[in-house]
PDB file of N, CA and C in Angstrom:
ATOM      1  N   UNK A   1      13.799-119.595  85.702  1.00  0.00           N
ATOM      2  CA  UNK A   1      14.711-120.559  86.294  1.00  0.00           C
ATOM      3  C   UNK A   1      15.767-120.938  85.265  1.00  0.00           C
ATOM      4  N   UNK A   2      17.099-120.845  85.462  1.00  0.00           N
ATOM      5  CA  UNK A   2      17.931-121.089  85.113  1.00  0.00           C
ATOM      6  C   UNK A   2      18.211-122.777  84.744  1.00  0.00           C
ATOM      7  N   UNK A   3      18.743-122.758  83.812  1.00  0.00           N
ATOM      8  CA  UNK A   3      19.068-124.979  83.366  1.00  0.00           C
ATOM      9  C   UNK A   3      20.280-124.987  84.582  1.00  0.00           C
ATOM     10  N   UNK A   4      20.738-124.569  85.468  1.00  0.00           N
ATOM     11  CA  UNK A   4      21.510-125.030  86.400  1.00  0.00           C
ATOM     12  C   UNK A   4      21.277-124.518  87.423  1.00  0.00           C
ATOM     13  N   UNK A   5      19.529-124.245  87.849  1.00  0.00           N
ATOM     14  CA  UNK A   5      19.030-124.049  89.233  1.00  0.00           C
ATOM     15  C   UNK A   5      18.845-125.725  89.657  1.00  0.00           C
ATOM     16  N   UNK A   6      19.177-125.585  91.382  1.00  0.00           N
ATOM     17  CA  UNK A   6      18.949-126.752  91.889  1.00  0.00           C
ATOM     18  C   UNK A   6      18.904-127.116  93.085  1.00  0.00           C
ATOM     19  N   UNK A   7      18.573-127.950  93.934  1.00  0.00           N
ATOM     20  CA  UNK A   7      18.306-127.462  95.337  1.00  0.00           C
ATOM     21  C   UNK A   7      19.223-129.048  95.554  1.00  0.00           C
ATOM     22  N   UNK A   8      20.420-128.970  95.181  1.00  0.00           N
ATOM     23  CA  UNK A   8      21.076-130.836  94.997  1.00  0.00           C
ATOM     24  C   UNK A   8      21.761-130.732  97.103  1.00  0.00           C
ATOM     25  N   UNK A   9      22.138-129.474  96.606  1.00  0.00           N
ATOM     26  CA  UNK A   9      22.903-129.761  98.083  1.00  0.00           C
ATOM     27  C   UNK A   9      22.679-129.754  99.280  1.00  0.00           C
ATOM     28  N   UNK A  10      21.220-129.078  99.101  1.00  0.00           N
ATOM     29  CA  UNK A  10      20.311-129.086 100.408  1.00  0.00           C
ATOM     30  C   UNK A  10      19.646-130.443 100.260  1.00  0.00           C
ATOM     31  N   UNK A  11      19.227-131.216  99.442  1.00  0.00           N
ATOM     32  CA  UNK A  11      18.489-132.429  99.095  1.00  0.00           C
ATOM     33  C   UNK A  11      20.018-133.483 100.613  1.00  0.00           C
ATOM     34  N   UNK A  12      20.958-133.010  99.674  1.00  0.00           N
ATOM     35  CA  UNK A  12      22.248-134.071 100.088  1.00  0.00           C
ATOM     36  C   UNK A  12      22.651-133.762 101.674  1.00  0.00           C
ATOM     37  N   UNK A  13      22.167-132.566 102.167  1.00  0.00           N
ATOM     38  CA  UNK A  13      22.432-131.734 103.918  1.00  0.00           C
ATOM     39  C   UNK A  13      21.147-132.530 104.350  1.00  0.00           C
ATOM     40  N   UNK A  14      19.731-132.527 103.671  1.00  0.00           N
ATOM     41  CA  UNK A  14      18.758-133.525 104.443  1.00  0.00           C
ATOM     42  C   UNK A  14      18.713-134.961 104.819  1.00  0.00           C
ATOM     43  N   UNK A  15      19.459-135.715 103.572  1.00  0.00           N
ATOM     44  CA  UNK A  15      19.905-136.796 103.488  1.00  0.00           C
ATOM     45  C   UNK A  15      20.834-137.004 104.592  1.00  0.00           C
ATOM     46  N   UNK A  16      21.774-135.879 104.681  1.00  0.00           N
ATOM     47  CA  UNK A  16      22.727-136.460 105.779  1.00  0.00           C
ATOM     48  C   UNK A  16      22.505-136.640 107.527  1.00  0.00           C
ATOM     49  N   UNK A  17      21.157-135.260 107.563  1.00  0.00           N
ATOM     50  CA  UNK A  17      20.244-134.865 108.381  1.00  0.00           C
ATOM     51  C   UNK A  17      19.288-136.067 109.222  1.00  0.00           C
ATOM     52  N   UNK A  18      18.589-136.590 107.868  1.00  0.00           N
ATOM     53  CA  UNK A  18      17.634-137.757 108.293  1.00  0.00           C
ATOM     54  C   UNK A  18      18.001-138.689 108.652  1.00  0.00           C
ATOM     55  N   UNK A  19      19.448-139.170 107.761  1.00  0.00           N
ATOM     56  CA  UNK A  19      20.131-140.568 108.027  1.00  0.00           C
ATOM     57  C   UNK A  19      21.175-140.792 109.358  1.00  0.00           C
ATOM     58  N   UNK A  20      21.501-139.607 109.827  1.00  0.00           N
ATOM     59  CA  UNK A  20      22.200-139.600 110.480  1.00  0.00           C
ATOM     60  C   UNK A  20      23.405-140.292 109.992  1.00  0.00           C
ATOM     61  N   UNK A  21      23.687-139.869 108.666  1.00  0.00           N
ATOM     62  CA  UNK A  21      25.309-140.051 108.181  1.00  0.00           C
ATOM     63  C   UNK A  21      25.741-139.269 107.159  1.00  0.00           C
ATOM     64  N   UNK A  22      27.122-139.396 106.946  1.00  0.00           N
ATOM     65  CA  UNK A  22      27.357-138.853 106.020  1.00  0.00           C
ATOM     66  C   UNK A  22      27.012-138.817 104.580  1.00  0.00           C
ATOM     67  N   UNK A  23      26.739-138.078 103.856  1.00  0.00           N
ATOM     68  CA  UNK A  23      26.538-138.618 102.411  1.00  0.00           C
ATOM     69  C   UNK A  23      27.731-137.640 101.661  1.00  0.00           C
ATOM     70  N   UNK A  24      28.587-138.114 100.971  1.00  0.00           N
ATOM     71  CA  UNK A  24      29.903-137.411 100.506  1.00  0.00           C
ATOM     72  C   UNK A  24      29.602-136.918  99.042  1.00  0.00           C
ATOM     73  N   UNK A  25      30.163-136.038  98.810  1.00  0.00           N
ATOM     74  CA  UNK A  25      29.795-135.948  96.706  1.00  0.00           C
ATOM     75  C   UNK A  25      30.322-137.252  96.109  1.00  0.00           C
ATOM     76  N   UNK A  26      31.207-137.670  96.672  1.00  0.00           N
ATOM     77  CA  UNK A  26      31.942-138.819  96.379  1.00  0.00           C
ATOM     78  C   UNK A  26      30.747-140.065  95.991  1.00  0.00           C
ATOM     79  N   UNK A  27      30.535-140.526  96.910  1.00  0.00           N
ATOM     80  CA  UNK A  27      29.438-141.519  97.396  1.00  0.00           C
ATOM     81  C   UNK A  27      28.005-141.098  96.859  1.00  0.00           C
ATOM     82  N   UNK A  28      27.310-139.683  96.375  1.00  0.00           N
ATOM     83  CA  UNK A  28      26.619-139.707  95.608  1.00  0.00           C
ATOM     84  C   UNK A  28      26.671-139.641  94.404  1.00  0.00           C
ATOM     85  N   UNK A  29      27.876-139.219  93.959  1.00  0.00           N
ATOM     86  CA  UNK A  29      28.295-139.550  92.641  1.00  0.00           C
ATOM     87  C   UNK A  29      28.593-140.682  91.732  1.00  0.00           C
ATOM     88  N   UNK A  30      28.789-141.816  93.045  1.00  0.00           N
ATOM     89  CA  UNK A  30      28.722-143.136  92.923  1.00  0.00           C
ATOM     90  C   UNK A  30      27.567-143.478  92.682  1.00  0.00           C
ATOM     91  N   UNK A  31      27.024-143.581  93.191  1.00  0.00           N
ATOM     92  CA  UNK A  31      25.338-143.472  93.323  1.00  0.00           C
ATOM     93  C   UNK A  31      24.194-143.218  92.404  1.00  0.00           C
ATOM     94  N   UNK A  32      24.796-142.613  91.492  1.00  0.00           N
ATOM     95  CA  UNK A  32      23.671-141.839  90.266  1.00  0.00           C
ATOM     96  C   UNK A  32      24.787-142.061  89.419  1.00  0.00           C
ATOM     97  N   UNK A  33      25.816-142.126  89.349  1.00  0.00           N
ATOM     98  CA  UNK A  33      27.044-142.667  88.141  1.00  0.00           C
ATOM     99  C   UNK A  33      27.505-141.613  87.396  1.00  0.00           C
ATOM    100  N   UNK A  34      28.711-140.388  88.231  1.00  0.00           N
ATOM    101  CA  UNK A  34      28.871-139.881  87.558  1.00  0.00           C
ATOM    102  C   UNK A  34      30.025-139.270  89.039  1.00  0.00           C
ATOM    103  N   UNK A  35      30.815-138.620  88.601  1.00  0.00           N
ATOM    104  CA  UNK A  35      31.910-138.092  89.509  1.00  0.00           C
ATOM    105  C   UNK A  35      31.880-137.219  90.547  1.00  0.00           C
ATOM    106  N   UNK A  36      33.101-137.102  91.998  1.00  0.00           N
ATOM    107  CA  UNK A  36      32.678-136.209  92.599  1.00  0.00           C
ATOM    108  C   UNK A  36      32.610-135.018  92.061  1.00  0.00           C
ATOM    109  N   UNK A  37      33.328-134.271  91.157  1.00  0.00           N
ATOM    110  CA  UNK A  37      34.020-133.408  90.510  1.00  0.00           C
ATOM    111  C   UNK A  37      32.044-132.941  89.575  1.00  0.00           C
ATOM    112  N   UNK A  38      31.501-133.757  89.614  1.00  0.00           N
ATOM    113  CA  UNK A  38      30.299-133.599  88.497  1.00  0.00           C
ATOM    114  C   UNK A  38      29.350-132.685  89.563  1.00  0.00           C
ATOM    115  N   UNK A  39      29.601-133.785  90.613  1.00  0.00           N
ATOM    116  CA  UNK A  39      28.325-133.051  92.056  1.00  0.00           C
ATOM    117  C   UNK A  39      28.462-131.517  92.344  1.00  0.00           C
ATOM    118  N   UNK A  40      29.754-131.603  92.743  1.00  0.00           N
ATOM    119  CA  UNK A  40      30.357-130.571  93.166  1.00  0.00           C
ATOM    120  C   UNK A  40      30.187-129.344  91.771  1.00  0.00           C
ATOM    121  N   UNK A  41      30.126-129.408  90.604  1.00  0.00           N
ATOM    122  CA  UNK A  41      29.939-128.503  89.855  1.00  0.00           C
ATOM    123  C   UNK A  41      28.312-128.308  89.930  1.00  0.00           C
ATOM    124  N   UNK A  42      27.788-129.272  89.858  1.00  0.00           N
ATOM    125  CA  UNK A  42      26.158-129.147  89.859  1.00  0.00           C
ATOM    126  C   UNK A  42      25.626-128.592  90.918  1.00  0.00           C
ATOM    127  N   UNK A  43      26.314-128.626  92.184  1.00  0.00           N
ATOM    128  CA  UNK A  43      25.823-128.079  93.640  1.00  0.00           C
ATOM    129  C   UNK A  43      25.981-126.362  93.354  1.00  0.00           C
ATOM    130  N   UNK A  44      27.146-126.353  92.833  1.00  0.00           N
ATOM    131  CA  UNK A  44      28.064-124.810  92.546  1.00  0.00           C
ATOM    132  C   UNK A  44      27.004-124.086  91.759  1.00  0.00           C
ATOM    133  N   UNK A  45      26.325-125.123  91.029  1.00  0.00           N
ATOM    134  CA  UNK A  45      25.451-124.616  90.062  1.00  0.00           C
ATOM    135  C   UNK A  45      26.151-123.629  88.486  1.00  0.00           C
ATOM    136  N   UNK A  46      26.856-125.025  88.479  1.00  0.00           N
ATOM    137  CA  UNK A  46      28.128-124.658  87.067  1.00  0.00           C
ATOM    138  C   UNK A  46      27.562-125.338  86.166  1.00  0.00           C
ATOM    139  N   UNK A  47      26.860-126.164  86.644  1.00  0.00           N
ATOM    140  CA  UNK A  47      26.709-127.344  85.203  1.00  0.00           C
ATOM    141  C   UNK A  47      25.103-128.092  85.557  1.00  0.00           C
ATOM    142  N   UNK A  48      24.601-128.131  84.667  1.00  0.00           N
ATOM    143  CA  UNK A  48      22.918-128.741  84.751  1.00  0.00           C
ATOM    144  C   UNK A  48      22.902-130.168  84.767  1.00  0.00           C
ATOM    145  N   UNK A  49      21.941-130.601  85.465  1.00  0.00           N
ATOM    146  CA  UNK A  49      21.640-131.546  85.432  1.00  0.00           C
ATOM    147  C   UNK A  49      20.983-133.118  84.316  1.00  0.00           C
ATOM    148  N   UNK A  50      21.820-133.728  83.968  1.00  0.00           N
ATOM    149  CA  UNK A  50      21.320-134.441  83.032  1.00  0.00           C
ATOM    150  C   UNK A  50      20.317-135.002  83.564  1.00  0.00           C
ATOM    151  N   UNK A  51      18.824-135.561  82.596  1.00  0.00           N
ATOM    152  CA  UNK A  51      17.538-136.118  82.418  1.00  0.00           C
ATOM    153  C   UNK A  51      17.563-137.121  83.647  1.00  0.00           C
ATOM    154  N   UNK A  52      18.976-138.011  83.238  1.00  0.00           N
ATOM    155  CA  UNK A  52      18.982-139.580  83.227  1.00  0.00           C
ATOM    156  C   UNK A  52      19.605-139.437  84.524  1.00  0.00           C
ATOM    157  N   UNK A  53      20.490-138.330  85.332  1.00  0.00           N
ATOM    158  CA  UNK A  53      21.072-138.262  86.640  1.00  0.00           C
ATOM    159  C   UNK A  53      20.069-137.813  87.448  1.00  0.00           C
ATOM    160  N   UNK A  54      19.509-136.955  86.989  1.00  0.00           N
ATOM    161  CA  UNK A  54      18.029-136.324  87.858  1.00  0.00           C
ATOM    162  C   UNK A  54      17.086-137.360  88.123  1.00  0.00           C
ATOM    163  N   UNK A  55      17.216-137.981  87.214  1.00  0.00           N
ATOM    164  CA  UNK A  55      16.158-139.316  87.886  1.00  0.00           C
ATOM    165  C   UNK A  55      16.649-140.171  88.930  1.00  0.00           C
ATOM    166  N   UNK A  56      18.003-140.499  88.602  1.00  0.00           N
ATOM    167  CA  UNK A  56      18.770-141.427  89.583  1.00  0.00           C
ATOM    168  C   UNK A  56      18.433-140.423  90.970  1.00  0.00           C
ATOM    169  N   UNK A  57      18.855-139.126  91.100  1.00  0.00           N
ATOM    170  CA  UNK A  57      19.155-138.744  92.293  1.00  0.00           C
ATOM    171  C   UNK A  57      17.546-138.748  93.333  1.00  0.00           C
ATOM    172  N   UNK A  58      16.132-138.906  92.120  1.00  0.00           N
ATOM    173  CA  UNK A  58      14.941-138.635  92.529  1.00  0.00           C
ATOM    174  C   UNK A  58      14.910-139.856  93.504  1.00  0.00           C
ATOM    175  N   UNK A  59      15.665-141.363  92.333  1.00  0.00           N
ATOM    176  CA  UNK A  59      15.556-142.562  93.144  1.00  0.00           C
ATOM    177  C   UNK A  59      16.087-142.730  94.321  1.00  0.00           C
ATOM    178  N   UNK A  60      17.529-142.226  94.874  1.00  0.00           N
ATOM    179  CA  UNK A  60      18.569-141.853  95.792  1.00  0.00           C
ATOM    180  C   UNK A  60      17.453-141.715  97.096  1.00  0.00           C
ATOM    181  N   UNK A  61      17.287-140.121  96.459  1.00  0.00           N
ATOM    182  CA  UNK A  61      16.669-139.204  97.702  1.00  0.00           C
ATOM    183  C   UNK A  61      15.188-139.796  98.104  1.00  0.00           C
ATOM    184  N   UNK A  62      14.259-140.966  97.034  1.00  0.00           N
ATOM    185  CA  UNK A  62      13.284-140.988  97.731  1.00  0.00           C
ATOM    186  C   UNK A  62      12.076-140.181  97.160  1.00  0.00           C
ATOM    187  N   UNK A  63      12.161-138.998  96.582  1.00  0.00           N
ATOM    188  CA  UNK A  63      11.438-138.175  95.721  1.00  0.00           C
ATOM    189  C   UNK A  63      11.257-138.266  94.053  1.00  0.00           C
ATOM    190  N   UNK A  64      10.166-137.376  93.422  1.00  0.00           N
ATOM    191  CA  UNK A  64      10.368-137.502  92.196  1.00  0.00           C
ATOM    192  C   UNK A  64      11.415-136.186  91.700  1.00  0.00           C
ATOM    193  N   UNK A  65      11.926-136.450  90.773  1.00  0.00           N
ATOM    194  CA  UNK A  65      13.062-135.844  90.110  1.00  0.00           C
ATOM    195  C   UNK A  65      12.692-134.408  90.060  1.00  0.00           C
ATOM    196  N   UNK A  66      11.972-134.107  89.773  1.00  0.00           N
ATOM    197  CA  UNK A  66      11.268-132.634  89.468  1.00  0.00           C
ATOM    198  C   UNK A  66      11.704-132.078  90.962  1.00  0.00           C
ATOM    199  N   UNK A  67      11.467-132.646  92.824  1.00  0.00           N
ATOM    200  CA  UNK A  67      11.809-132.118  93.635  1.00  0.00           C
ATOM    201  C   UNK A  67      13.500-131.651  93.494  1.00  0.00           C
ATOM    202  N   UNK A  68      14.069-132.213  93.163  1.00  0.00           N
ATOM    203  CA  UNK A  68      15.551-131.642  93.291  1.00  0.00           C
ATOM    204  C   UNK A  68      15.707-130.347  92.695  1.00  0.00           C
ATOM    205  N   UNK A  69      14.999-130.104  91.830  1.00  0.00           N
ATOM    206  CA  UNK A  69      15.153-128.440  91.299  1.00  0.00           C
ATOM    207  C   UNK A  69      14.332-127.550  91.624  1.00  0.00           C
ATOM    208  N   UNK A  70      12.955-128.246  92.192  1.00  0.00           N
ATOM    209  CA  UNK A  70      11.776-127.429  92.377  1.00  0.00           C
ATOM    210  C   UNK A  70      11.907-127.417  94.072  1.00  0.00           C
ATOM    211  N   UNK A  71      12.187-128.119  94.980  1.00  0.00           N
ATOM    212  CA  UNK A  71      11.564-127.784  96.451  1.00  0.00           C
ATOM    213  C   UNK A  71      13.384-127.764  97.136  1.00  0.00           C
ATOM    214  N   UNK A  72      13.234-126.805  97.942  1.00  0.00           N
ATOM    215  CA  UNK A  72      14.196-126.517  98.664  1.00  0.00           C
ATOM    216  C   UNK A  72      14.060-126.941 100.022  1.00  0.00           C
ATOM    217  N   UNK A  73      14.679-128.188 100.340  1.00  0.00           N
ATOM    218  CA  UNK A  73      13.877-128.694 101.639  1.00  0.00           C
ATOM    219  C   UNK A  73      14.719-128.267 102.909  1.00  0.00           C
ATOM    220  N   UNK A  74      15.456-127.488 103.001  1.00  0.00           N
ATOM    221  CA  UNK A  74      15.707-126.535 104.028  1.00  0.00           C
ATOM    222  C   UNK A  74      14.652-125.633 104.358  1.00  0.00           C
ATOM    223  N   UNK A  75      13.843-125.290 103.832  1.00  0.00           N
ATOM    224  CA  UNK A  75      12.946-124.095 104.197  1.00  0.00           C
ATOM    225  C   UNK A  75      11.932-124.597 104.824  1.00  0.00           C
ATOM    226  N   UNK A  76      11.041-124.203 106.089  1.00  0.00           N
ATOM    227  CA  UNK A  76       9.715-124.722 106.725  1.00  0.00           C
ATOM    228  C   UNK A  76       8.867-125.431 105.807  1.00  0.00           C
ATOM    229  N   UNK A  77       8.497-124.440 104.723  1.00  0.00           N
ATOM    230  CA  UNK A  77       7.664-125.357 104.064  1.00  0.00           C
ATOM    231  C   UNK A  77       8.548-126.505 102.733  1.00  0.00           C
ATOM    232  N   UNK A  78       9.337-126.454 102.587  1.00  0.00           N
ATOM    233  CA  UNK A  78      10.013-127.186 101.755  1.00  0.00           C
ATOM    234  C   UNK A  78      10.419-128.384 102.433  1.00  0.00           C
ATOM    235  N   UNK A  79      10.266-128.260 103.610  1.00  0.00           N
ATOM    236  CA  UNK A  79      10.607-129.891 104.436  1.00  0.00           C
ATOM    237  C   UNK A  79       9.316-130.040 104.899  1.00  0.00           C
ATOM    238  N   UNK A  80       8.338-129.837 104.505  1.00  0.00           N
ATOM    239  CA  UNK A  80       7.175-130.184 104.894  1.00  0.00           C
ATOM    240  C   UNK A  80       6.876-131.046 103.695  1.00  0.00           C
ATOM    241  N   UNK A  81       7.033-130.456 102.130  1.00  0.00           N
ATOM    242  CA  UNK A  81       6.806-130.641 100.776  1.00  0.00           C
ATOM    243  C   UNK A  81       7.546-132.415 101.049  1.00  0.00           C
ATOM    244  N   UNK A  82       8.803-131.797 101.395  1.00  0.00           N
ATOM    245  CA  UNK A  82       9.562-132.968 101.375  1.00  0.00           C
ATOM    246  C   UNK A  82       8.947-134.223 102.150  1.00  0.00           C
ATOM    247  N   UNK A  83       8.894-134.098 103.213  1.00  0.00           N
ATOM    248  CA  UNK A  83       8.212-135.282 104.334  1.00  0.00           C
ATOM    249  C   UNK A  83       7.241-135.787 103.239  1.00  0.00           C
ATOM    250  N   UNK A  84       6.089-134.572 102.869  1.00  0.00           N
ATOM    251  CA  UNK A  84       5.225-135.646 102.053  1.00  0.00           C
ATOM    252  C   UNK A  84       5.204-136.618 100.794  1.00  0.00           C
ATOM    253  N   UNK A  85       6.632-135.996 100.179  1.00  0.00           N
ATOM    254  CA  UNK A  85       6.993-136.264  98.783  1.00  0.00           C
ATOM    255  C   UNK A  85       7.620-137.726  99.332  1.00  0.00           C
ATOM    256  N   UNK A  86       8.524-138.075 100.446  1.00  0.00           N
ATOM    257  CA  UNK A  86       8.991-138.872 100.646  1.00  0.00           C
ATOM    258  C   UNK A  86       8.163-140.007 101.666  1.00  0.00           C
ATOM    259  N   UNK A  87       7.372-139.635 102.103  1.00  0.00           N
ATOM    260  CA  UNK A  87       5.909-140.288 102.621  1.00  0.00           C
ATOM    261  C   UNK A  87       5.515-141.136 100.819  1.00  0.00           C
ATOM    262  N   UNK A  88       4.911-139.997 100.381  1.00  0.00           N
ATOM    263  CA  UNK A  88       4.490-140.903  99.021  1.00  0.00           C
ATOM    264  C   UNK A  88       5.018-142.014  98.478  1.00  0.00           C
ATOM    265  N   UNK A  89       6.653-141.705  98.000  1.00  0.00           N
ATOM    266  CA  UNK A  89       7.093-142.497  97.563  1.00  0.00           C
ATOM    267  C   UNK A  89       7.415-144.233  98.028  1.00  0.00           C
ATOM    268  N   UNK A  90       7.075-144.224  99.638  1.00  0.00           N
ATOM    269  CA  UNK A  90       7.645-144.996 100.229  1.00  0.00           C
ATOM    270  C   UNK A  90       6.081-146.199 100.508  1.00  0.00           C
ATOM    271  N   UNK A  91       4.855-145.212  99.699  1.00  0.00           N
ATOM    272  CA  UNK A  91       3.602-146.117  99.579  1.00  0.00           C
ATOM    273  C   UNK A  91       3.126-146.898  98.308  1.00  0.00           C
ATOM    274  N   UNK A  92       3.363-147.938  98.273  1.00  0.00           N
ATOM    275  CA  UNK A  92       3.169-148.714  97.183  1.00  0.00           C
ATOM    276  C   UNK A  92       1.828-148.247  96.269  1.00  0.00           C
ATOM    277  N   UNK A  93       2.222-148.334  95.131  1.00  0.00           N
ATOM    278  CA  UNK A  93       1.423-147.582  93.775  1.00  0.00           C
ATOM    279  C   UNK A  93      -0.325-147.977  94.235  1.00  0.00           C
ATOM    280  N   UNK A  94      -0.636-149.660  94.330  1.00  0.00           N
ATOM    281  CA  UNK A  94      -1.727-149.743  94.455  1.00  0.00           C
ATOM    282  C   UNK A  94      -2.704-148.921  95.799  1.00  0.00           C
ATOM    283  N   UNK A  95      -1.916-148.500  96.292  1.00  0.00           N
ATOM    284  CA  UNK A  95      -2.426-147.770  98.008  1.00  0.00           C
ATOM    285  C   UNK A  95      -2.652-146.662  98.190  1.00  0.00           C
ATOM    286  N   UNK A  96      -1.599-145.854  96.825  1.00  0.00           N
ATOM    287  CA  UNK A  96      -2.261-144.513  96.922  1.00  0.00           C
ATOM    288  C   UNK A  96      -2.957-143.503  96.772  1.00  0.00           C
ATOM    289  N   UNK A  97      -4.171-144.390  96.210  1.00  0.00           N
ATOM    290  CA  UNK A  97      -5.239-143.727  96.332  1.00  0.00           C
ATOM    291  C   UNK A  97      -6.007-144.205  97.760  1.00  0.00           C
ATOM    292  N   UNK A  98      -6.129-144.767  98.222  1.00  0.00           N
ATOM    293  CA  UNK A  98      -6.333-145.029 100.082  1.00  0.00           C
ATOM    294  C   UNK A  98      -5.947-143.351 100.558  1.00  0.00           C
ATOM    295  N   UNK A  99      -4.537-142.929 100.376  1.00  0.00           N
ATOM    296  CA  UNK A  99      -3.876-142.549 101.037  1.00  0.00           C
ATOM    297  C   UNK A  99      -4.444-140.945 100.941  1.00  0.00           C
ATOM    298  N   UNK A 100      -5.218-141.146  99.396  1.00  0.00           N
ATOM    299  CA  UNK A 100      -5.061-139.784  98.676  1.00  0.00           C
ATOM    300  C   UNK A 100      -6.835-139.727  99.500  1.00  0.00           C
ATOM    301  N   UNK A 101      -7.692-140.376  99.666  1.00  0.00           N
ATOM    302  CA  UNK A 101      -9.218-140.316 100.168  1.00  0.00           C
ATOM    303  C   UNK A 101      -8.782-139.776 101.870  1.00  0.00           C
ATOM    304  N   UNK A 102      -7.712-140.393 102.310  1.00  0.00           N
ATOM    305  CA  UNK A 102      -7.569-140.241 103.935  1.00  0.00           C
ATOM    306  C   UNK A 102      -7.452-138.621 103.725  1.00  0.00           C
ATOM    307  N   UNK A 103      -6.307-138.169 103.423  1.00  0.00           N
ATOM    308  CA  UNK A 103      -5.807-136.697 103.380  1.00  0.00           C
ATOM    309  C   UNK A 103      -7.111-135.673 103.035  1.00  0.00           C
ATOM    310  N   UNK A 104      -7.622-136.435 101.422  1.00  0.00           N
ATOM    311  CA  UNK A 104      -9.093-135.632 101.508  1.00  0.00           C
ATOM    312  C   UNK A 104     -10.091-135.317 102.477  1.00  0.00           C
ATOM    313  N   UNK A 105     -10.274-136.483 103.166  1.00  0.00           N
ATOM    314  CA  UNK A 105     -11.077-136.564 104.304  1.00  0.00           C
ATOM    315  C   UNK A 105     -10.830-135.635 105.524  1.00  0.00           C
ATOM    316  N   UNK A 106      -9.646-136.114 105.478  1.00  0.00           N
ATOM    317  CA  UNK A 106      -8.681-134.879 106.605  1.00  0.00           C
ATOM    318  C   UNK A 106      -8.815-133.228 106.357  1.00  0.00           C
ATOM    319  N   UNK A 107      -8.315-133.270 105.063  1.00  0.00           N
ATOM    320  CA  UNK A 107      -8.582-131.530 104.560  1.00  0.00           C
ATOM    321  C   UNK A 107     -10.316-130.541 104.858  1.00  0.00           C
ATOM    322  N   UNK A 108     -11.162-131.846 104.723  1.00  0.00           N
ATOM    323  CA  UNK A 108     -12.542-131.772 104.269  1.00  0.00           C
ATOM    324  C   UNK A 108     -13.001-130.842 105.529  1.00  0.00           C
ATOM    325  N   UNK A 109     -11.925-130.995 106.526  1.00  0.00           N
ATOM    326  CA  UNK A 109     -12.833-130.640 107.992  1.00  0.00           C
ATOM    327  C   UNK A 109     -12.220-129.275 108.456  1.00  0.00           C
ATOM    328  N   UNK A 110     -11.417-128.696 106.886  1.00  0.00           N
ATOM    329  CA  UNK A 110     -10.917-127.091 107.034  1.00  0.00           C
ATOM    330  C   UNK A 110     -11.700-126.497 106.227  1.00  0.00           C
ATOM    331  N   UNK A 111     -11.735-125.016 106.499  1.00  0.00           N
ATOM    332  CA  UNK A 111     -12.343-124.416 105.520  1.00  0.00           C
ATOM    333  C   UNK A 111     -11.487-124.377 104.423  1.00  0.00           C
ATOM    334  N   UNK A 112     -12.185-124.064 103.289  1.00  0.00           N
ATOM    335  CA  UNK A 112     -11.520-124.005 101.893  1.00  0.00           C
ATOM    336  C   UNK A 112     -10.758-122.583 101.923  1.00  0.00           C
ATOM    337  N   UNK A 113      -9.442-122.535 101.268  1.00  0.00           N
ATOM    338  CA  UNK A 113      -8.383-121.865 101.878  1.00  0.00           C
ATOM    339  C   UNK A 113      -8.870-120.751 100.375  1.00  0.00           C
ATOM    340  N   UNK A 114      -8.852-119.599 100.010  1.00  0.00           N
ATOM    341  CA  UNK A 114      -8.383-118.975  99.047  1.00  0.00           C
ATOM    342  C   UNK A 114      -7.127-118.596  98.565  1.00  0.00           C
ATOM    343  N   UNK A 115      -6.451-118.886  97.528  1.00  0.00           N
ATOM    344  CA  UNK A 115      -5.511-118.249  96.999  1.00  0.00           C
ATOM    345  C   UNK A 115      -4.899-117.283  96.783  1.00  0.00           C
ATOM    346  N   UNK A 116      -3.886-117.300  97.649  1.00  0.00           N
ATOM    347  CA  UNK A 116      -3.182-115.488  97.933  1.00  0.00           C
ATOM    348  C   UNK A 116      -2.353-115.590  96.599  1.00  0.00           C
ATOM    349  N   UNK A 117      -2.603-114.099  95.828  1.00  0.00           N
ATOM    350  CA  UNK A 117      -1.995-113.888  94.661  1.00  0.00           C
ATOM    351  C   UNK A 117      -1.237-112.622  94.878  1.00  0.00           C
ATOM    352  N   UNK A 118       0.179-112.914  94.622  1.00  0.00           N
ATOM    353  CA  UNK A 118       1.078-111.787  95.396  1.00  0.00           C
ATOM    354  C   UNK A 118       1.001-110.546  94.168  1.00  0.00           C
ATOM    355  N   UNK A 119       1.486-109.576  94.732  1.00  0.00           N
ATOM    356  CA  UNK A 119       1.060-108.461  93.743  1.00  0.00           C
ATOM    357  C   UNK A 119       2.369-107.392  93.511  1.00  0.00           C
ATOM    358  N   UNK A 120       2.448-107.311  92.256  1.00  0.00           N
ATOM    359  CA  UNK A 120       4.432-106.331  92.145  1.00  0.00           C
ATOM    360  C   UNK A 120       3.682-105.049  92.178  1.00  0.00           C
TER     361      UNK A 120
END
C-alpha cells in the first residue's frame, strides 16, 4: 500500500449517500482544517494523508481513522464493514462490551467458518 492509498472519496460519496446531502471538498476541508485544494489532491491520491487530518476525518465520518485507508465502503462488503464500524462508534465506551457478548452470542449459533487462504 502506497502512503497516498485511500478510500477518502468513497468515505465522502457515503456520507453524501447516508445524509442525504451534499458534502463538498470545500466543507470537508473545513471540517478537518485544511483546504479544498488539499481534499481534492488527497482524493486524486497526490498527496497523503496527515496523522492529525486522518483522525479528524475518522471523527467527521463516524469511524476510526485506520477505515479511511483500509475499507472501501462502496463495495458489498465494505459497507457492511462500514455500517458496523459506524454502529460502534455511535455506542458509548462503557456498553461495548454488552454489545460485543450480543454479537458473540449471535455468531455462536453458526458454524465456525474456516479461513479461505487465496493461493498465486
Amino acid at each position: 500500500m502506497d502512503a497516498t492509498d485511500n478510500f477518502l472519496a468513497k468515505w465522502r460519496a457515503r456520507y453524501e449517500e447516508t445524509h442525504r446531502t451534499t458534502l463538498s471538498q470545500e466543507k470537508l476541508g473545513d471540517e478537518i482544517g485544511v483546504s479544498h485544494q488539499t481534499i481534492g489532491r488527497i482524493e486524486a491520491r497526490k498527496q497523503g494523508i496527515k496523522l492529525k487530518h486522518l483522525s479528524r476525518m475518522g471523527e467527521f465520518f463516524g469511524v476510526p481513522r485506520w477505515a479511511i485507508i483500509e475499507i472501501d465502503p462502496s463495495t458489498d462488503e465494505g459497507k457492511l464493514v462500514a455500517e458496523m464500524l459506524e454502529a460502534w462508534e455511535r455506542i458509548d465506551p462503557p456498553q461495548r462490551q454488552a454489545a460485543v457478548s450480543q454479537m458473540q452470542a449471535f455468531a455462536a449459533s453458526y458454524p465456525v467458518r474456516k479461513a479461505v487462504v487465496a493461493r498465486s
